[in-house]
Protein backbone atom coordinates (compact mmCIF):
# COMPACT_ATOMS: atom_id res chain seq x y z
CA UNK A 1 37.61 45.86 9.76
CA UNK A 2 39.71 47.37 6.90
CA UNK A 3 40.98 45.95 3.64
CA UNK A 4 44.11 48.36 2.93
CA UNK A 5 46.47 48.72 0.20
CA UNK A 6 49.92 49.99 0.38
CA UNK A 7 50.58 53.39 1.44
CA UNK A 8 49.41 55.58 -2.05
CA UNK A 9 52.93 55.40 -3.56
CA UNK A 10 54.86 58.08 -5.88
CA UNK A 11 53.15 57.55 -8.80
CA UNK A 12 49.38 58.36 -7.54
CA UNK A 13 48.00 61.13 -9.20
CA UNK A 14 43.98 60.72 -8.07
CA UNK A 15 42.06 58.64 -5.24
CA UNK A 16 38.42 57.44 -6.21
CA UNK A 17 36.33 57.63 -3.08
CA UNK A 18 32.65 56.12 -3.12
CA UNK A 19 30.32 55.30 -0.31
CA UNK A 20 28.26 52.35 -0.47
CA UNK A 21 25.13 50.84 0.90
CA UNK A 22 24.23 46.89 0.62
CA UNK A 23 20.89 45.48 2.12
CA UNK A 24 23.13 42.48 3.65
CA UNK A 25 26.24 41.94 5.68
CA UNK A 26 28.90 41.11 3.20
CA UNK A 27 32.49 40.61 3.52
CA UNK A 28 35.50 43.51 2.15
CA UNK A 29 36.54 40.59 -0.14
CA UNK A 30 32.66 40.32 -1.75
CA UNK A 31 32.75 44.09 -2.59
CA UNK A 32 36.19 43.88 -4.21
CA UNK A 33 35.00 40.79 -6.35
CA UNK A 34 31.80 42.53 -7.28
CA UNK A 35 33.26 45.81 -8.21
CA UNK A 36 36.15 43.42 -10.55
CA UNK A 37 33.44 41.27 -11.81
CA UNK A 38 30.74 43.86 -12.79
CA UNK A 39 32.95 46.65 -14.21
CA UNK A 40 34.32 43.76 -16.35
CA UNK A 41 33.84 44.39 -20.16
CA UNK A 42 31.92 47.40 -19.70
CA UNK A 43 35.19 49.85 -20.75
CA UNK A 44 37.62 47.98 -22.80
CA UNK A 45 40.62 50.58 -22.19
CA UNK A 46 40.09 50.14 -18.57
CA UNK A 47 39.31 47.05 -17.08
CA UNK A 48 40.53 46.75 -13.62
CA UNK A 49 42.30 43.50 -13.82
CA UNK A 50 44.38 44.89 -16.45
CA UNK A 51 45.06 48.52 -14.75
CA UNK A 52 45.66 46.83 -11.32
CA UNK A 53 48.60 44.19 -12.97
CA UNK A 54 49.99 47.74 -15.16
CA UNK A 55 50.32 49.41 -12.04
CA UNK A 56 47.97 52.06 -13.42
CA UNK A 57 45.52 51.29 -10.35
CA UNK A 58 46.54 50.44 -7.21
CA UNK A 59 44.95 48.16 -4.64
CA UNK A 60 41.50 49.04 -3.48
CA UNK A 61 40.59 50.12 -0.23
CA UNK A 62 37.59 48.79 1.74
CA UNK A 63 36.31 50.02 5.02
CA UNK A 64 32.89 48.41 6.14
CA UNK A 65 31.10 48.48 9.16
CA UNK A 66 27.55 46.06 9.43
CA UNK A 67 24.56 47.26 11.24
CA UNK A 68 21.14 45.84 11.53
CA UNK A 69 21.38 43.74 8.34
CA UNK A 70 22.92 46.42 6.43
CA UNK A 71 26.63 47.13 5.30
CA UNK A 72 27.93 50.69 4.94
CA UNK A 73 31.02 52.30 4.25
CA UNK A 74 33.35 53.44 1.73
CA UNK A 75 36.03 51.86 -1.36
CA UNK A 76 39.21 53.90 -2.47
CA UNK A 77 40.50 53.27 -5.36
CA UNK A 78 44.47 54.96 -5.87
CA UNK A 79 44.39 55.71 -9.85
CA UNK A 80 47.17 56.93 -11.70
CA UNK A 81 45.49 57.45 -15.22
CA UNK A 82 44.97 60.45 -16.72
CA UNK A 83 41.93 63.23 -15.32
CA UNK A 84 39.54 61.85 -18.43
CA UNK A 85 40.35 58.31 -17.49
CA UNK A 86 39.96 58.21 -14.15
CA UNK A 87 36.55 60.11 -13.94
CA UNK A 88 35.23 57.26 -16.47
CA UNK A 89 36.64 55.16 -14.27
CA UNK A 90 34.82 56.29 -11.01
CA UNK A 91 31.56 56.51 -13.11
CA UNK A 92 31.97 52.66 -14.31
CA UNK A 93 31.96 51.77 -10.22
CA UNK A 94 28.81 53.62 -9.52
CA UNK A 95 27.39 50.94 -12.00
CA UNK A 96 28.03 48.29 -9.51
CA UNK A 97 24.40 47.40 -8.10
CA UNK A 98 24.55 43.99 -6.42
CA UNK A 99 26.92 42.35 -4.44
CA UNK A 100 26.72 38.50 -4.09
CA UNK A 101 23.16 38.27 -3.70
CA UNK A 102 22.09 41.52 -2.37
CA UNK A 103 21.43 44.81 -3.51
CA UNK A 104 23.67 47.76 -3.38
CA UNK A 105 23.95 51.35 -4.09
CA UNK A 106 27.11 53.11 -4.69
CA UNK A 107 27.33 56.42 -4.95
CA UNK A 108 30.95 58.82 -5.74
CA UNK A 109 31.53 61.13 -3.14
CA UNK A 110 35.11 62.70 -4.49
CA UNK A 111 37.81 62.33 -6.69
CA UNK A 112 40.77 63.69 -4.62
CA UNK A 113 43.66 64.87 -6.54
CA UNK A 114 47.10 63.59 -4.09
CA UNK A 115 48.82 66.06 -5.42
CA UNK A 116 47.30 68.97 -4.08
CA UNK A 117 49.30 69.66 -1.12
CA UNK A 118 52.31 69.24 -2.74
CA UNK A 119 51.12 71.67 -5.21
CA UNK A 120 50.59 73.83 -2.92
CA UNK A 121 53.85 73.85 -1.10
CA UNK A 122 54.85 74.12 -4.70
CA UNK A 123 53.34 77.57 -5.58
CA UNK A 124 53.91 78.86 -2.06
CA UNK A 125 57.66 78.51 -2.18
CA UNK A 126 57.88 79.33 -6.02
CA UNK A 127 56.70 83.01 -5.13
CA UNK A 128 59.45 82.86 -2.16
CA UNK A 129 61.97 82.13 -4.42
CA UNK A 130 60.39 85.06 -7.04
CA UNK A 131 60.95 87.90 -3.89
CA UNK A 132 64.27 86.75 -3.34
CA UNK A 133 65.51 86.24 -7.29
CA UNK A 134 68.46 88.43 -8.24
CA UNK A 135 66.57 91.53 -10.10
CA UNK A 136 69.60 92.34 -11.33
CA UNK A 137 70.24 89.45 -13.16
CA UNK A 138 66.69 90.26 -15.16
CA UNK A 139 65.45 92.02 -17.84
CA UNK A 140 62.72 95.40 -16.61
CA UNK A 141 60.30 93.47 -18.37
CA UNK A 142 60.91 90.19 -17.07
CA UNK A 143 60.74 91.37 -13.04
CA UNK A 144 57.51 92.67 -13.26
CA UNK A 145 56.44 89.14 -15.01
CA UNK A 146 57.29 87.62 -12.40
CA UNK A 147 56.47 89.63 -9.55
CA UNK A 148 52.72 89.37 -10.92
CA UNK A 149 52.86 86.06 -11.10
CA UNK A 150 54.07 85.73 -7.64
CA UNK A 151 51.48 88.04 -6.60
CA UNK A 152 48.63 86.56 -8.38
CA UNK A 153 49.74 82.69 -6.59
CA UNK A 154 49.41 84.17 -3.45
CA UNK A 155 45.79 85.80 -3.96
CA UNK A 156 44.54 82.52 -4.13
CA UNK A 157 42.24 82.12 -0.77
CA UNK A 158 39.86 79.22 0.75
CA UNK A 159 36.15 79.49 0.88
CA UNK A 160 33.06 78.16 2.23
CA UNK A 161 32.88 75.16 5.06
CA UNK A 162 35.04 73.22 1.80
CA UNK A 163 37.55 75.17 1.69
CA UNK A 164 37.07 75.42 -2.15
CA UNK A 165 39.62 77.40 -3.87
CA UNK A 166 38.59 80.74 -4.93
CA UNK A 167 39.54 84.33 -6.34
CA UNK A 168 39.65 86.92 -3.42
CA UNK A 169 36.69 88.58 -4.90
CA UNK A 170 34.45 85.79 -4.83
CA UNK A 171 32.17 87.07 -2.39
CA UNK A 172 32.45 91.21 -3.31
CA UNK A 173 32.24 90.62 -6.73
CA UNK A 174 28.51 90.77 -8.21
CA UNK A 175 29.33 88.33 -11.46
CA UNK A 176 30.80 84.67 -10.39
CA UNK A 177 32.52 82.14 -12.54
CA UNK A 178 32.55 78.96 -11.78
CA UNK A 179 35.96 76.38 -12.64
CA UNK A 180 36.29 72.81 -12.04
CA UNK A 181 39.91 73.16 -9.70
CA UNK A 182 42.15 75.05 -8.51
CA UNK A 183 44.68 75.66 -11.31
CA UNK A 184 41.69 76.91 -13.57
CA UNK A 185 41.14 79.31 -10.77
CA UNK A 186 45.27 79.96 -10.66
CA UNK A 187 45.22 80.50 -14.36
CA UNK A 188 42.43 82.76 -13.98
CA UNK A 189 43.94 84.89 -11.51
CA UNK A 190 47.48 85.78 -13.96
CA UNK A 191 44.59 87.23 -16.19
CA UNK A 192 43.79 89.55 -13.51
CA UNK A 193 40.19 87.51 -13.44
CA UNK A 194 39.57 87.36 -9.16
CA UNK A 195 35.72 86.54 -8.88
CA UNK A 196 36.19 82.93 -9.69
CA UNK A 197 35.07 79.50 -7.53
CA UNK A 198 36.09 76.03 -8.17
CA UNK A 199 33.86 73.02 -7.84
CA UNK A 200 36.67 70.53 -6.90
CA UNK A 201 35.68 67.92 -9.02
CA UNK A 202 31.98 66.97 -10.33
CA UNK A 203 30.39 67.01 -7.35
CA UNK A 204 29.06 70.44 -6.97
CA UNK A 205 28.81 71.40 -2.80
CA UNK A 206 26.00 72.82 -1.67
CA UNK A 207 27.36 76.02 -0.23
CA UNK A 208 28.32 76.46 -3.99
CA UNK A 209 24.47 76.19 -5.03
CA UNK A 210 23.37 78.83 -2.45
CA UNK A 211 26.35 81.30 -3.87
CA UNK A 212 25.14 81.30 -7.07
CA UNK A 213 21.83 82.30 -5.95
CA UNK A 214 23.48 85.65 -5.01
CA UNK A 215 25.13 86.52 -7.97
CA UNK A 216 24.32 88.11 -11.23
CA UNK A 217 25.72 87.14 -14.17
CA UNK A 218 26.67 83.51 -13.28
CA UNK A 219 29.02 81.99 -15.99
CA UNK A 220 30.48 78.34 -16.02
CA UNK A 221 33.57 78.48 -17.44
CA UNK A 222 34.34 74.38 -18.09
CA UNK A 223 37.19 72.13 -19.27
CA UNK A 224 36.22 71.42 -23.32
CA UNK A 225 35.67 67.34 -22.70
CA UNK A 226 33.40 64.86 -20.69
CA UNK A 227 34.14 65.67 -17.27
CA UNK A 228 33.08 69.45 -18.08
CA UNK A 229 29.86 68.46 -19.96
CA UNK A 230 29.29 66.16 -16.23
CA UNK A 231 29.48 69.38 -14.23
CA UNK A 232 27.69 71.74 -16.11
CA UNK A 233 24.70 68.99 -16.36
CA UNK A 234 25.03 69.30 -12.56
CA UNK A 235 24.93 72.89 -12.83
CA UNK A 236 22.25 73.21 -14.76
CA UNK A 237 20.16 70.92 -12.75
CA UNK A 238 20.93 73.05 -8.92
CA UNK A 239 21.42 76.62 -10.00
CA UNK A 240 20.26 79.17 -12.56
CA UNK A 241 23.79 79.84 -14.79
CA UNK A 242 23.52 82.43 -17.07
CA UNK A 243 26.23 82.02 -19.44
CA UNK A 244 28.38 79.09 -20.29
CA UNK A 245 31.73 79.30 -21.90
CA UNK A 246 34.29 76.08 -22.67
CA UNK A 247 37.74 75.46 -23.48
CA UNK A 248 38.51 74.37 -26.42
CA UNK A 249 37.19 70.48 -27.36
CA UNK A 250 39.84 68.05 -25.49
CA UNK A 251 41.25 71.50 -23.46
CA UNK A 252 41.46 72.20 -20.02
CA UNK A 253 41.07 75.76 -18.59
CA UNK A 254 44.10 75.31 -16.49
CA UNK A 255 46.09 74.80 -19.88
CA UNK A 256 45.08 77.73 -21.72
CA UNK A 257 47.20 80.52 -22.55
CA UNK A 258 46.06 84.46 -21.85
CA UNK A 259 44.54 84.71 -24.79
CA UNK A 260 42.47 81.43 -24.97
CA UNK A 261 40.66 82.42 -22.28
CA UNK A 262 40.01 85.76 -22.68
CA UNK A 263 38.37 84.49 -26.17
CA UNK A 264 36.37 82.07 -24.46
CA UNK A 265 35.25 84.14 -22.15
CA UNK A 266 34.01 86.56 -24.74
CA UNK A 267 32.89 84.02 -26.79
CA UNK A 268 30.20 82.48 -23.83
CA UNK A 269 27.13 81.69 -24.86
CA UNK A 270 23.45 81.66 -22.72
CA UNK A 271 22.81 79.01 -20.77
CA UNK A 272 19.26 78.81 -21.69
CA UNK A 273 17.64 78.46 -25.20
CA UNK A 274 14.26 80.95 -24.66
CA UNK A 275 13.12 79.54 -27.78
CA UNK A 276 10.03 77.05 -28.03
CA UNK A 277 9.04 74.37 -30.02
CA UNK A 278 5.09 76.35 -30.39
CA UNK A 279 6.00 77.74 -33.66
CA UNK A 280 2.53 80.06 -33.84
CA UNK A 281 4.24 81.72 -30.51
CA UNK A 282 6.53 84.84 -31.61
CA UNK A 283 9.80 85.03 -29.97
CA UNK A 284 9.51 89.08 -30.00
CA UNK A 285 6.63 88.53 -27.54
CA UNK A 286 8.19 90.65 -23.66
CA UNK A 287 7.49 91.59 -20.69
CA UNK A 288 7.81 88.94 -17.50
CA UNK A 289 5.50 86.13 -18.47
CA UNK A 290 4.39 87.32 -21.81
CA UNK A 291 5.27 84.07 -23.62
CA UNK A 292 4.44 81.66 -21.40
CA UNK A 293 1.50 83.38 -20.65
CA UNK A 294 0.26 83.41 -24.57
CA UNK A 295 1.34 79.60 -24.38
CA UNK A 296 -0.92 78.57 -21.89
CA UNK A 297 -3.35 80.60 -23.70
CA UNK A 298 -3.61 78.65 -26.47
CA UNK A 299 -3.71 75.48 -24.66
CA UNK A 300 -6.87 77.16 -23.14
CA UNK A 301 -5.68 76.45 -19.60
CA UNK A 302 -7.89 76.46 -16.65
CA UNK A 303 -6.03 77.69 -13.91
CA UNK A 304 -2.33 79.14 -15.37
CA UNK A 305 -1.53 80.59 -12.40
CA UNK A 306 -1.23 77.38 -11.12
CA UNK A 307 1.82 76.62 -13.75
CA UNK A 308 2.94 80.45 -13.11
CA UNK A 309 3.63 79.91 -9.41
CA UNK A 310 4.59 76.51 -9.45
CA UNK A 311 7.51 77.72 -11.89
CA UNK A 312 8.47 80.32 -9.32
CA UNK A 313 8.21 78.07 -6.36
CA UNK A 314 9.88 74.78 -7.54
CA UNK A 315 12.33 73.15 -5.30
CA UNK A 316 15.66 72.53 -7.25
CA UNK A 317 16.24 69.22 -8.52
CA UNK A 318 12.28 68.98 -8.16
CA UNK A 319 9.50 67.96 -11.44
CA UNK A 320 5.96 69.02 -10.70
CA UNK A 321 2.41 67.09 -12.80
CA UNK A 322 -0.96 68.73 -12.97
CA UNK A 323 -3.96 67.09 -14.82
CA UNK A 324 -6.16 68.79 -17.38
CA UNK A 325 -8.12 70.26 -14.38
CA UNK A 326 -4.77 71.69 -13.17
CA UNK A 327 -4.96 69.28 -10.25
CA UNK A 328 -1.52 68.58 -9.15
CA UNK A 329 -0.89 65.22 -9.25
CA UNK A 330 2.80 64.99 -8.35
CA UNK A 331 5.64 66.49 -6.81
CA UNK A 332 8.69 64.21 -7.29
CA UNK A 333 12.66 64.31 -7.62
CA UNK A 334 13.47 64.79 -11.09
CA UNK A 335 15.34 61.54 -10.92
CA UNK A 336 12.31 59.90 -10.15
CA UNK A 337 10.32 61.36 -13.04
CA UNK A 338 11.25 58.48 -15.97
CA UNK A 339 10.32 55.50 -13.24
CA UNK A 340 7.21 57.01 -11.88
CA UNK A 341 5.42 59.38 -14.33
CA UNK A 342 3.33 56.32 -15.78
CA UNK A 343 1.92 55.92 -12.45
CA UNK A 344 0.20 59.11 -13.19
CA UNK A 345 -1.71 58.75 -16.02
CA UNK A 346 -3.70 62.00 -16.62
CA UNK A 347 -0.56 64.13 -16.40
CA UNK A 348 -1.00 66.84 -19.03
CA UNK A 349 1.34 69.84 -17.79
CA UNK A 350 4.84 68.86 -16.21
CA UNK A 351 7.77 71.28 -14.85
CA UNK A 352 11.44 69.85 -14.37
CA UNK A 353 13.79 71.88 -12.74
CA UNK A 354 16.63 70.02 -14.26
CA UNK A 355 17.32 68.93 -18.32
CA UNK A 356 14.78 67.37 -20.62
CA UNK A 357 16.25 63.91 -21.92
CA UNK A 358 15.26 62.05 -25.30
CA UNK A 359 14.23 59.34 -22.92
CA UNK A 360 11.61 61.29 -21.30
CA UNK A 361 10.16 62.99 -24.44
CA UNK A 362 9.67 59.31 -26.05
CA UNK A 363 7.71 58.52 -22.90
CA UNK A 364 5.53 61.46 -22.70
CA UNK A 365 4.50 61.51 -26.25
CA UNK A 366 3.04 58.15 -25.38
CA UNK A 367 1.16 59.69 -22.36
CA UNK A 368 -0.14 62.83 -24.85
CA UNK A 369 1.72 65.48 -22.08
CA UNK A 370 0.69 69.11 -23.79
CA UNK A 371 3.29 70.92 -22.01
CA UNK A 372 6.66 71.13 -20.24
CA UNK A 373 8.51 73.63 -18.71
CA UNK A 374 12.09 73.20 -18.47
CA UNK A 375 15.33 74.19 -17.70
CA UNK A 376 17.27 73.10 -20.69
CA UNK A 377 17.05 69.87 -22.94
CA UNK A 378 20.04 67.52 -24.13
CA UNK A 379 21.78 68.88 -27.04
CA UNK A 380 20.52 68.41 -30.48
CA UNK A 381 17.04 66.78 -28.70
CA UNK A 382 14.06 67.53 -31.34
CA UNK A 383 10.51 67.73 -29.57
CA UNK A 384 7.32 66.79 -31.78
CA UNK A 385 5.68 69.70 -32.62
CA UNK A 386 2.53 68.58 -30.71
CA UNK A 387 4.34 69.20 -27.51
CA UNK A 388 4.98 72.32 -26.08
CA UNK A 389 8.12 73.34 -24.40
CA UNK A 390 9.16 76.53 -22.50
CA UNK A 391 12.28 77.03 -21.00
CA UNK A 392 12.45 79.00 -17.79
């Protein structure tokens, strides 16, 4: 059974879609009420109640299906706030975790902009109408504009089992950058740049993942405001990106002129700090394993090859937690790391494929953990000096 709004009207720019999961059978009308009544007062600028009687929000969407006690399916919510807006918006929903008396996970699975197709049908017949224009009627100067622009709208090409928009050099080219959508990627291409992927929103796929695997460097080039820091957290967590460089604070890449984004391409910066917070360690230390073989040195570790192989071995997204002995203890979801570590009392060595938060470094100081290997930390995170960290 199916709770539907009107048909998206005009005036829809984006369509939230999130799946959910409640250990109960509920009604479509509970759902509503609880996503209403718990996203209440959590965002001033954009309580529901309030978008939904401006019109800025249409009605939600409920389809739910009931099986063996449980209730499953999926809420769209037709939005027609700004990009910025409506991401906060989806990630205020996720927040939802009961409904009436039972518990429930919800979980975004896309933010769909509506007017893609049109864009599309947009572009395609704006380079139509660029073959056809009167070249007489133009300045030298002015037809090869926009012949190039024409041409570069229709390199443009679909990839992966997505159908992600991407450069036509994607898979030939050795060096990848990644965008959020596909008019970063179009914006990209009237710079002549062609090796570029887009990530659709800040859900990054998993056929995304595996390209990046292939390529050398990997940069994430990223919109200069929330929904850009999201995806490169995401990033940063899956894949091994190289270099990261960002529009402009409160910029998108799909706004920026020629020059703009050559400079912030030029102006990237690593994606990993190699520094450490083990001062006597010198950063002019090289070779493959040098440093974080001197480190576990002078923590007088039994086994490092334990550490040393773990590190290479790691499942993404994964945390690993050995005892003094080197015993592992662990092997755990780096979600599940905060909740669980305590459990494991004797951990002195831990490994996170993902970032290091200020939450988690308050925790394990408690604990006494010697060591953590990492692939980044939050910014502007300071880690007591009686911890050390390595960044792989």
């Amino acid at each position: 059974m199916k709770i539907t709004s009107n048909t998206v009207d005009f005036t829809t720019k984006y369509v939230i879609e999130v799946k959910f999961k409640i250990k109960g059978v509920v009604a479509q009308s509970d759902i509503v009420g609880a996503v209403f009544g718990q996203t209440e007062g959590l965002l001033l600028d954009l309580d529901l109640r309030d978008l939904q009687k401006s019109g800025r929000i249409g009605r939600i969407e409920v389809d739910n299906e009931s099986k063996d006690g449980i209730s499953e399916g999926i809420i769209k919510i037709p939005s027609s706030l700004t990009r910025k807006e409506t991401a906060l918006l989806a990630a205020t929903v996720e927040t939802v975790s009961r409904v009436g008396p039972c518990e429930a996970e919800i979980e975004l699975i896309d933010i769909r902009d509506v007017r893609e197709s049109k864009r599309k049908q947009i572009i395609e017949r704006a380079a139509e109408l660029l073959k056809k224009w009167d070249q007489n009627s133009l300045e030298s100067s002015e037809i090869e504009e926009k012949i190039d622009a024409g041409i570069k709208l229709g390199e443009i090409t679909s990839w992966g089992p997505e159908n992600l928009p991407a450069g036509p050099n994607v898979d030939s080219a050795q060096e990848l950058i990644i965008v959020e959508g596909r008019a970063d990627v179009l914006n990209l291409l009237r710079i002549g740049v062609k090796n570029t992927i887009a990530t659709q929103g800040t859900h990054v796929p998993k056929s995304v993942v595996k390209l990046i695997k292939t390529k050398s460097p990997v940069i994430a080039f990223l919109d200069g405001d929330r929904g850009g820091s999201i995806i490169l957290s995401e990033l940063m967590q899956l894949a091994k990106i190289d270099f990261v460089a960002r529009a402009p604070e409160g910029s998108e890449v799909e706004e920026l002129t020629r020059k703009q984004m050559i400079k912030a391409l030029q102006n990237k910066k690593p994606a990993r700090d190699k520094k450490t917070s083990y001062s006597k360690v010198k950063k002019e230390d090289t070779g493959k394993g040098t440093l974080l073989q001197k480190l576990l040195k002078k923590l007088k570790v039994k086994n490092p090859k334990a550490i040393i192989d773990s590190l290479e071995k790691i499942e993404p997204g994964h945390s690993i937690g050995f005892n003094k002995s080197m015993e592992k203890l662990f092997e755990l979801p780096v979600g599940e790391v905060f909740e669980k570590i305590e459990e494991f009392k004797s951990t002195q060595f831990l490994i996170i494929d993902g970032i290091l938060s200020k939450r988690l470094v308050s925790l394990i100081v408690k604990m006494k953990v010697k060591f953590i290997a990492c692939k980044n930390k939050e910014e502007e995170l300071r880690v007591p000096d009686q911890v050390v960290v390595y960044f792989f």
